[in-house]
C-alpha atoms as a PDB file:
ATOM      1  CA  UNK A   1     -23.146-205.431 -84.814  1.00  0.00           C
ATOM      2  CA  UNK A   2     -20.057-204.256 -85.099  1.00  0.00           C
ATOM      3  CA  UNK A   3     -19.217-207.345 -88.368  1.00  0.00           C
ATOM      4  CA  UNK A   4     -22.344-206.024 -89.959  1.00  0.00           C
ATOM      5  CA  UNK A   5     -21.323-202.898 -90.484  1.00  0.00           C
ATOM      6  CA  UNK A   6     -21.410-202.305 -94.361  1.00  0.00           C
ATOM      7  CA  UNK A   7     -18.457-199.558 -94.615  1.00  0.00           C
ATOM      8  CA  UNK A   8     -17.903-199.370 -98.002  1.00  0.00           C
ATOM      9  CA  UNK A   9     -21.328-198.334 -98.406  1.00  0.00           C
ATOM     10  CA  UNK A  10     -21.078-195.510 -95.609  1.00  0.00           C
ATOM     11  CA  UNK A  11     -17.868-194.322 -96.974  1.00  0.00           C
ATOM     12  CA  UNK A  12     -19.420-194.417-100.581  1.00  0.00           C
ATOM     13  CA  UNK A  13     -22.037-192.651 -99.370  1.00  0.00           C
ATOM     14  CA  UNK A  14     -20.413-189.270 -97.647  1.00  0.00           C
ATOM     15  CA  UNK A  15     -17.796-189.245-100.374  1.00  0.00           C
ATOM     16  CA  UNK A  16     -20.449-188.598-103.068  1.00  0.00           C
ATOM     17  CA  UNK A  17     -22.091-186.324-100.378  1.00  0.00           C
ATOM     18  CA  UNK A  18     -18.761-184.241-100.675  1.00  0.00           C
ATOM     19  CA  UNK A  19     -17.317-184.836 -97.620  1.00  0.00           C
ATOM     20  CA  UNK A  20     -13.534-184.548 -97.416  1.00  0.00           C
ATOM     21  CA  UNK A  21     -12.668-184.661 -93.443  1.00  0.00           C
ATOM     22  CA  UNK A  22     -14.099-187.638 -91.387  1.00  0.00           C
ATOM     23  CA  UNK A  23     -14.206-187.641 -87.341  1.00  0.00           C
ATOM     24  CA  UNK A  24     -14.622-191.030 -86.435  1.00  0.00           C
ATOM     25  CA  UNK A  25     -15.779-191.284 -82.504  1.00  0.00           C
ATOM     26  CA  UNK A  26     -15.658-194.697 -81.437  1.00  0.00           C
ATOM     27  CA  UNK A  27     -15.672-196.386 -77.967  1.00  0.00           C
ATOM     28  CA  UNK A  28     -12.300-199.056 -77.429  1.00  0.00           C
ATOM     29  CA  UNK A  29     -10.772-200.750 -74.506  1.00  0.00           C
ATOM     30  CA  UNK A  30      -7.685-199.711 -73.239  1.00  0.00           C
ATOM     31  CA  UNK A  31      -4.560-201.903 -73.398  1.00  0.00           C
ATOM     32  CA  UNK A  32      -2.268-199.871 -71.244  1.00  0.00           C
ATOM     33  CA  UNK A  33      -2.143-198.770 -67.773  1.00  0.00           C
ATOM     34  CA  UNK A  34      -1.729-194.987 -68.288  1.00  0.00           C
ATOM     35  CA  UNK A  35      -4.587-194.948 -70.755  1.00  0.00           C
ATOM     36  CA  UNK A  36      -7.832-194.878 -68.288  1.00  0.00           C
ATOM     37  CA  UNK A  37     -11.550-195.099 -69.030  1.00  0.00           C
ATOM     38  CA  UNK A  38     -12.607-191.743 -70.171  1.00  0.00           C
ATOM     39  CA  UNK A  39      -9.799-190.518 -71.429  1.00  0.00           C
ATOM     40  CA  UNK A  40      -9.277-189.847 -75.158  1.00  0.00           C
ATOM     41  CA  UNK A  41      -7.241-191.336 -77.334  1.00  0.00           C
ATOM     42  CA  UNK A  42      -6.152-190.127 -81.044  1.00  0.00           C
ATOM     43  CA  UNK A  43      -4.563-192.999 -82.466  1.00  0.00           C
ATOM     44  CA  UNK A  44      -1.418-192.694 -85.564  1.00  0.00           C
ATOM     45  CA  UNK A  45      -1.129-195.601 -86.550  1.00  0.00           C
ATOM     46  CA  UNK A  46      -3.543-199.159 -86.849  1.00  0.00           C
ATOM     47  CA  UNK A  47      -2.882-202.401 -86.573  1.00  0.00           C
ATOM     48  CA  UNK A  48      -5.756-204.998 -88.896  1.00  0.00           C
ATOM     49  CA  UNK A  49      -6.169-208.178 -87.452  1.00  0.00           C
ATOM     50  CA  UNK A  50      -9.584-208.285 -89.070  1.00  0.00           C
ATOM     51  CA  UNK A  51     -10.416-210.793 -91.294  1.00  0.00           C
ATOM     52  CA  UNK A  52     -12.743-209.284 -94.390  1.00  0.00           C
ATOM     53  CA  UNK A  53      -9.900-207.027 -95.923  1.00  0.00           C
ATOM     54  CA  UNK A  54     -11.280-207.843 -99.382  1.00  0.00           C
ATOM     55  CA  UNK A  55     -14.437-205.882 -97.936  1.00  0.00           C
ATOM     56  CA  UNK A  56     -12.355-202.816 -96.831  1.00  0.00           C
ATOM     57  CA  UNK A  57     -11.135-201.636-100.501  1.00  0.00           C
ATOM     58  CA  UNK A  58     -13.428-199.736-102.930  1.00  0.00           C
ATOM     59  CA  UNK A  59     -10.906-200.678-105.730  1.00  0.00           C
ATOM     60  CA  UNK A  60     -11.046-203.949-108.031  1.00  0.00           C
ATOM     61  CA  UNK A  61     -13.468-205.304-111.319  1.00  0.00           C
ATOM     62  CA  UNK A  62     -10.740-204.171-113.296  1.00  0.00           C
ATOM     63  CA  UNK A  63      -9.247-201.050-111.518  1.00  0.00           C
ATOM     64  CA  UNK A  64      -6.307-201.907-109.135  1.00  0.00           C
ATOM     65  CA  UNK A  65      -5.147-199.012-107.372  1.00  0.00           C
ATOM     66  CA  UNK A  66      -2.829-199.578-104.118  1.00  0.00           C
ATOM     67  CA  UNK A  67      -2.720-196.174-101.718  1.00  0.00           C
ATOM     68  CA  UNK A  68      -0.278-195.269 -99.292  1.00  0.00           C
ATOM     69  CA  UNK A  69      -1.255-196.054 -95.454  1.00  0.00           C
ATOM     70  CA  UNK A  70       1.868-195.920 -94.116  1.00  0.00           C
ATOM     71  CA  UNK A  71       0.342-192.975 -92.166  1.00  0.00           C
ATOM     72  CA  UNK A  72      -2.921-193.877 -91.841  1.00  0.00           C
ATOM     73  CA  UNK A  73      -4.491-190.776 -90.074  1.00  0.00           C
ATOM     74  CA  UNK A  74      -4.573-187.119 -90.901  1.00  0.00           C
ATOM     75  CA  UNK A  75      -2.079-185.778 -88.483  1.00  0.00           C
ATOM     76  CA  UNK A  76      -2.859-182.483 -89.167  1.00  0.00           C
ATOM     77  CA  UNK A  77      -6.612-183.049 -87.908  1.00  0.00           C
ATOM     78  CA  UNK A  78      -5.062-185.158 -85.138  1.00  0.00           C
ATOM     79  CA  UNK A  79      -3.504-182.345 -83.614  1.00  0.00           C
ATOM     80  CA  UNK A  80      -7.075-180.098 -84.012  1.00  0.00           C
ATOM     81  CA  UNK A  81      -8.241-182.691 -82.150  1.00  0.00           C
ATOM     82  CA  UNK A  82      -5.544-182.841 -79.321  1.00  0.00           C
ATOM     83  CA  UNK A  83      -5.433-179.230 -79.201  1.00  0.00           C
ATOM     84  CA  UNK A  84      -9.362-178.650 -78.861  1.00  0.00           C
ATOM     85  CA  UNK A  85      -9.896-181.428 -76.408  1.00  0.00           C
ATOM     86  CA  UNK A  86      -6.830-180.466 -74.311  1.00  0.00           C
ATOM     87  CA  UNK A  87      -8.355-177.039 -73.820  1.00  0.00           C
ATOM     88  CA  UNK A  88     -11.654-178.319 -73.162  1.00  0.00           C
ATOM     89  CA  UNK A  89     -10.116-179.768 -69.669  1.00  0.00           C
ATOM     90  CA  UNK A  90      -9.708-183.678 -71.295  1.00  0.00           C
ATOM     91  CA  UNK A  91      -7.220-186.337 -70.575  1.00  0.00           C
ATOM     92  CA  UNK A  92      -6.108-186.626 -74.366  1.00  0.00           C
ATOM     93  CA  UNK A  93      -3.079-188.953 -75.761  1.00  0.00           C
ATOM     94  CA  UNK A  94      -1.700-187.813 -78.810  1.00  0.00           C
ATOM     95  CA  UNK A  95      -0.876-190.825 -80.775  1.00  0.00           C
ATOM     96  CA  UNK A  96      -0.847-194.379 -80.414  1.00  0.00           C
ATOM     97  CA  UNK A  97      -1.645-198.008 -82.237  1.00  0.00           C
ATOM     98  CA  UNK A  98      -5.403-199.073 -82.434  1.00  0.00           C
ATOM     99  CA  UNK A  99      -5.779-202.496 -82.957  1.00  0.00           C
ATOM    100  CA  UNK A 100      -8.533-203.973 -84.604  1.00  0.00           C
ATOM    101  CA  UNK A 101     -10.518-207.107 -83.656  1.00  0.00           C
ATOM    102  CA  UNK A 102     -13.532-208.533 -85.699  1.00  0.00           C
ATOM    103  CA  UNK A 103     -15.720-208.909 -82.619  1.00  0.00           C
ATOM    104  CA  UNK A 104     -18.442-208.934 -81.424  1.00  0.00           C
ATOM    105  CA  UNK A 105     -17.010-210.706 -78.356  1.00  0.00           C
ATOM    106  CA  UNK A 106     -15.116-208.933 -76.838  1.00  0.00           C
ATOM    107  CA  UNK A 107     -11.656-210.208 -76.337  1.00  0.00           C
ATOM    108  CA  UNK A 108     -10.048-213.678 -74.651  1.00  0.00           C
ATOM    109  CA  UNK A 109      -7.562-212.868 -71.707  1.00  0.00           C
ATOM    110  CA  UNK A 110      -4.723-214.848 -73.899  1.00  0.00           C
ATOM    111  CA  UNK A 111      -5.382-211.797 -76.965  1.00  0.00           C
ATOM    112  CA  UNK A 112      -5.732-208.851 -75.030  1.00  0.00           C
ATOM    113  CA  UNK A 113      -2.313-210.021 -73.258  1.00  0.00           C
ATOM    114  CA  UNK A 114      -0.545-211.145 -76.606  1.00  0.00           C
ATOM    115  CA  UNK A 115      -1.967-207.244 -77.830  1.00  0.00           C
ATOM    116  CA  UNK A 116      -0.525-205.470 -74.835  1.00  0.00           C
ATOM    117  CA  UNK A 117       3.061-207.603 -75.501  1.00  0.00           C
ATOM    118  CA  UNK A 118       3.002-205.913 -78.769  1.00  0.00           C
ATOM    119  CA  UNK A 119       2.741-203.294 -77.856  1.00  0.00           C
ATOM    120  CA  UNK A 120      -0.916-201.902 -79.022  1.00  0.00           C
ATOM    121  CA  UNK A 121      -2.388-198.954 -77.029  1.00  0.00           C
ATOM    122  CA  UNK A 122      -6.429-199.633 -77.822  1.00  0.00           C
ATOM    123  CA  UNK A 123      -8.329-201.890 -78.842  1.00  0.00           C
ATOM    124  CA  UNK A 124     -11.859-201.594 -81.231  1.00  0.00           C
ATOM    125  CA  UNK A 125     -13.904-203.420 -84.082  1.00  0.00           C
ATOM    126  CA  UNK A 126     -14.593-200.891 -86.538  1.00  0.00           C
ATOM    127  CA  UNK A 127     -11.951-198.073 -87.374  1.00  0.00           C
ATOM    128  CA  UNK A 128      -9.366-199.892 -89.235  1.00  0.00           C
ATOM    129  CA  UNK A 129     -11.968-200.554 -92.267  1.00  0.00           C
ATOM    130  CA  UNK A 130     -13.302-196.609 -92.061  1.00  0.00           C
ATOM    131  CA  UNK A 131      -9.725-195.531 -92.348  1.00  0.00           C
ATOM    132  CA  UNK A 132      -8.394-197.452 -95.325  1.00  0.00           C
ATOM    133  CA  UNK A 133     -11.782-196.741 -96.972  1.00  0.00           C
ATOM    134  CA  UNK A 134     -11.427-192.875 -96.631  1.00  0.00           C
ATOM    135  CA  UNK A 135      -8.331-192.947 -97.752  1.00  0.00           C
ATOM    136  CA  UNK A 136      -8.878-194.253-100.783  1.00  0.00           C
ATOM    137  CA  UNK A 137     -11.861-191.843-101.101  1.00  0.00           C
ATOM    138  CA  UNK A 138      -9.526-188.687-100.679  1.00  0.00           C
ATOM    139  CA  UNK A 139     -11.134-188.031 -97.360  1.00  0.00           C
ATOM    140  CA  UNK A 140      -8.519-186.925 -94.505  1.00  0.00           C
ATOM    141  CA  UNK A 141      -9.981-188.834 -91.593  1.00  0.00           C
ATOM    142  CA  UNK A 142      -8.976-188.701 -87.587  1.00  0.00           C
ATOM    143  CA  UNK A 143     -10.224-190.755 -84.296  1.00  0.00           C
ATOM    144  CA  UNK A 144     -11.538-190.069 -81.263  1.00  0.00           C
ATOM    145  CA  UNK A 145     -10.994-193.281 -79.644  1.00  0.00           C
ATOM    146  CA  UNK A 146     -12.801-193.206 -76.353  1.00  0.00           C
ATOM    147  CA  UNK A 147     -11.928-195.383 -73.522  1.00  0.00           C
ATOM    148  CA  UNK A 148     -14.773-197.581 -72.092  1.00  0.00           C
ATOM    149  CA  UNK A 149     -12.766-200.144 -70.274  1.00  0.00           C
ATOM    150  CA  UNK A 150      -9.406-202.089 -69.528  1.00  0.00           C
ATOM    151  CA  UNK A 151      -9.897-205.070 -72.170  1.00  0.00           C
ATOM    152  CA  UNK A 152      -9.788-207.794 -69.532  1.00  0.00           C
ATOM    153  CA  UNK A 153      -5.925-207.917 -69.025  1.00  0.00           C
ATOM    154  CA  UNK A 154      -6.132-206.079 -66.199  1.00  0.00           C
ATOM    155  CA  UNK A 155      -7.460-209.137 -63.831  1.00  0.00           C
ATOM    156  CA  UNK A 156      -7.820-206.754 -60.892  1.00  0.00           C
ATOM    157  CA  UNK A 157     -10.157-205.098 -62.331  1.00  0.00           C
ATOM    158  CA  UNK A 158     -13.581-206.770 -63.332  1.00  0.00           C
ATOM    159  CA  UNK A 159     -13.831-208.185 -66.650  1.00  0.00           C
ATOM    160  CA  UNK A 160     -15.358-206.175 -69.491  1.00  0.00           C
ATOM    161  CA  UNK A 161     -19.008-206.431 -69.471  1.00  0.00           C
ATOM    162  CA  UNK A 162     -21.438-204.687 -72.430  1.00  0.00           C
ATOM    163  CA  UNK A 163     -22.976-202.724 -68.853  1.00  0.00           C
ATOM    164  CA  UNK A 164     -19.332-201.338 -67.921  1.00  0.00           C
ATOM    165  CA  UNK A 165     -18.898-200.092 -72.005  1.00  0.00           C
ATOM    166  CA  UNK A 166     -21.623-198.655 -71.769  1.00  0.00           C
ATOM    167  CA  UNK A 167     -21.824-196.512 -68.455  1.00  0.00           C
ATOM    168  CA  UNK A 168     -18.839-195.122 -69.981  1.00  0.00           C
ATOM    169  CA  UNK A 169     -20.518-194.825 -73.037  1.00  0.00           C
ATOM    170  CA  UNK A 170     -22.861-192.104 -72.144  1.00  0.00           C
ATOM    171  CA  UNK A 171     -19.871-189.926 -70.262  1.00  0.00           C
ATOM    172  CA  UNK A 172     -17.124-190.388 -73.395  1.00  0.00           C
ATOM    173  CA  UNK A 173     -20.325-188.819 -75.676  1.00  0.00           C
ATOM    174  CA  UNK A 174     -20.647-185.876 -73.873  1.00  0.00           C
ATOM    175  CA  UNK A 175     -16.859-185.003 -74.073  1.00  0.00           C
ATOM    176  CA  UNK A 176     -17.430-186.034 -77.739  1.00  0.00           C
ATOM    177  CA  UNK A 177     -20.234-183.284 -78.012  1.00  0.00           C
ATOM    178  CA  UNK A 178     -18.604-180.532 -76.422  1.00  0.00           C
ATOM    179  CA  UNK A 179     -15.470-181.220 -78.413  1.00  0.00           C
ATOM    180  CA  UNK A 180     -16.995-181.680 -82.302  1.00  0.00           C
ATOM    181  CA  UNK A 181     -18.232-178.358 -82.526  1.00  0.00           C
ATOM    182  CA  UNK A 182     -15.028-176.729 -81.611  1.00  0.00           C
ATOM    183  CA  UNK A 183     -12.629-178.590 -84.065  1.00  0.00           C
ATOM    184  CA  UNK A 184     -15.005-178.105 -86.764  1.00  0.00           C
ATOM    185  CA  UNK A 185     -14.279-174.433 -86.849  1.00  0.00           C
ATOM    186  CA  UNK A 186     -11.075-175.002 -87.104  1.00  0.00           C
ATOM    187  CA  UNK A 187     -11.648-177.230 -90.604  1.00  0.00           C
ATOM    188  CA  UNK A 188     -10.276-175.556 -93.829  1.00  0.00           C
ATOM    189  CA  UNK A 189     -12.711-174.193 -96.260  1.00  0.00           C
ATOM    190  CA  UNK A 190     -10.953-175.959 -99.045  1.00  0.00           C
ATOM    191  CA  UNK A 191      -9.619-179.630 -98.735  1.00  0.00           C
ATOM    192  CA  UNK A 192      -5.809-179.243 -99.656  1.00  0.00           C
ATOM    193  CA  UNK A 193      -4.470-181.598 -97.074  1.00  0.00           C
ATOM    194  CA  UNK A 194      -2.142-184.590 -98.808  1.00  0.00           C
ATOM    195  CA  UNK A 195      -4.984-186.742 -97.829  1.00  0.00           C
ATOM    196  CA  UNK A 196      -7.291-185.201-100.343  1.00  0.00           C
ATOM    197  CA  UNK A 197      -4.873-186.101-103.365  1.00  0.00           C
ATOM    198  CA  UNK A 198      -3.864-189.660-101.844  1.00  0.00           C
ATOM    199  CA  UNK A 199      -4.977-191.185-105.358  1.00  0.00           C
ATOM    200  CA  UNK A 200      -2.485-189.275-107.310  1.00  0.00           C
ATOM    201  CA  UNK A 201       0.233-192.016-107.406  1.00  0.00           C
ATOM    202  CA  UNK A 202      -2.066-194.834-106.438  1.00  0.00           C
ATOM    203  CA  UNK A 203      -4.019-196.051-109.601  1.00  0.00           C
ATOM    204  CA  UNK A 204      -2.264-198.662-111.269  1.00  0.00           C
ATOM    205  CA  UNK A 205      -4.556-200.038-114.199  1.00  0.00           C
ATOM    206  CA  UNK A 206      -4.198-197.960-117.003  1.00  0.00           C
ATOM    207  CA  UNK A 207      -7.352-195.477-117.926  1.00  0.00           C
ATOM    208  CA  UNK A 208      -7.833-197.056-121.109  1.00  0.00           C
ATOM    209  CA  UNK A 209      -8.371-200.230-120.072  1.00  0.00           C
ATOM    210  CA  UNK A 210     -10.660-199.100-117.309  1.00  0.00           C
ATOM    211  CA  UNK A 211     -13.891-200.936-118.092  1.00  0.00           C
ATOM    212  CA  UNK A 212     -16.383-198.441-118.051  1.00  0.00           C
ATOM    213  CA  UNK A 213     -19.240-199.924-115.577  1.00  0.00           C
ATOM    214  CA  UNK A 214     -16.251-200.107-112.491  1.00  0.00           C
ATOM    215  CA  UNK A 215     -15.468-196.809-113.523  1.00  0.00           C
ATOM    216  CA  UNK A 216     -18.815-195.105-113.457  1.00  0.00           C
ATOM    217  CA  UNK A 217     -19.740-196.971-110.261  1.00  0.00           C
ATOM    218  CA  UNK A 218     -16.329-195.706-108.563  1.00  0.00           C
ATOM    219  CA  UNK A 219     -17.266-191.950-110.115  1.00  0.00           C
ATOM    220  CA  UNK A 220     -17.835-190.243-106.529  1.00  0.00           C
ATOM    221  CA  UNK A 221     -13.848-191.920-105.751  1.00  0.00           C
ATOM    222  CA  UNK A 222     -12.945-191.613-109.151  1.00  0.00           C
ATOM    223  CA  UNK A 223     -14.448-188.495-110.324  1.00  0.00           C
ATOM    224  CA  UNK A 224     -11.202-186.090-110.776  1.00  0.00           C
ATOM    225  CA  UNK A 225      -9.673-188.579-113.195  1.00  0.00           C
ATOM    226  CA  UNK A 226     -12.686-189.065-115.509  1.00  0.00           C
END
């Protein structure tokens, strides 16, 4: 479920594999007209009305460090992303406000009608955590937020239903699988995006009074300044 997702370990986890771009691919309901199931969102900016923050930060024991998320995605892989999927023959919006629900129901017709007032583009459980977790890992991270539905604002239309998600589901995947491959080529060799120093003005504890078990626990995030 969506809640039970342990991020911090999956972020952990790639970081001290060496990863430095992430590709997150993740199915969300559409808040807007003009943004239709299958098409492809890249989202720019997120919106966290989650409520486990203190579970989306790798920092703390003694090491406070507060990154930057102003911009929260990599624009540079954003526009990969557009570019690739664009020319693959995909409806693609480049840019856009993902909000971010805890779930797992799916939303009440009051929210997803307060979200659209707010002006929020698409709506999903997961990506706001992944984000402000590889950022504080270094890792320059973009989404491929794939429509599956119209929330339920759009009374016309039938409400949401897990069947609906995922009939759309298996379509938005193969897009996704044709797509990957083709941005991936495109990835530099050598991870020198401003993403990949994000900690550089971040940590705010001073090193000498980092106690030594945090730091050797945060090594993979950490490593560079050890």
């Amino acid at each position: 479920m969506p809640h039970e997702l342990n991020h911090r370990a999956n972020i952990y986890a790639l970081r001290s594999l060496g990863v430095r771009w992430i590709i997150c691919v993740t199915a969300v309901g559409s808040l807007q007209e003009q943004y239709q199931p299958r098409h492809i969102v890249l989202p720019s900016q997120f919106f966290d009305r989650t409520s486990r923050r203190s579970e989306h930060t790798f920092f703390g024991g003694g090491i406070v460090a507060h990154v930057a998320f102003a911009e929260p995605i990599s624009a540079e892989l954003r526009h990969i992303i557009a570019r690739t999927g664009t020319a693959c023959g995909y409806t693609m919006h480049n840019g856009g406000t993902y909000v971010n629900m805890d779930g797992p129901a799916f939303s009440t017709r009051a929210e997803s009608e307060a979200h659209r007032k707010m002006g929020f583009d698409v709506i999903g459980m997961t990506n706001v955590a992944e984000a402000r977790l590889a950022r504080e890992a270094e890792i320059a991270l973009a989404t491929m937020a794939m429509i599956t539905d119209y929330d339920c604002w759009k009374i016309e239309d039938e409400p949401v239903t897990a069947k609906m998600v995922f009939d759309n589901l298996v379509s938005n995947a193969s897009a996704a699988k044709e797509i990957l491959p083709r941005v991936i080529e495109q990835i530099p060799a050598e991870p020198d995006w401003p993403e990949h120093r994000s900690l550089d003005n971040a940590l705010v504890t001073a090193k000498e009074l980092w106690p030594a078990e945090t730091a050797e626990k945060l090594r993979p995030i950490i490593g560079r300044f050890l």
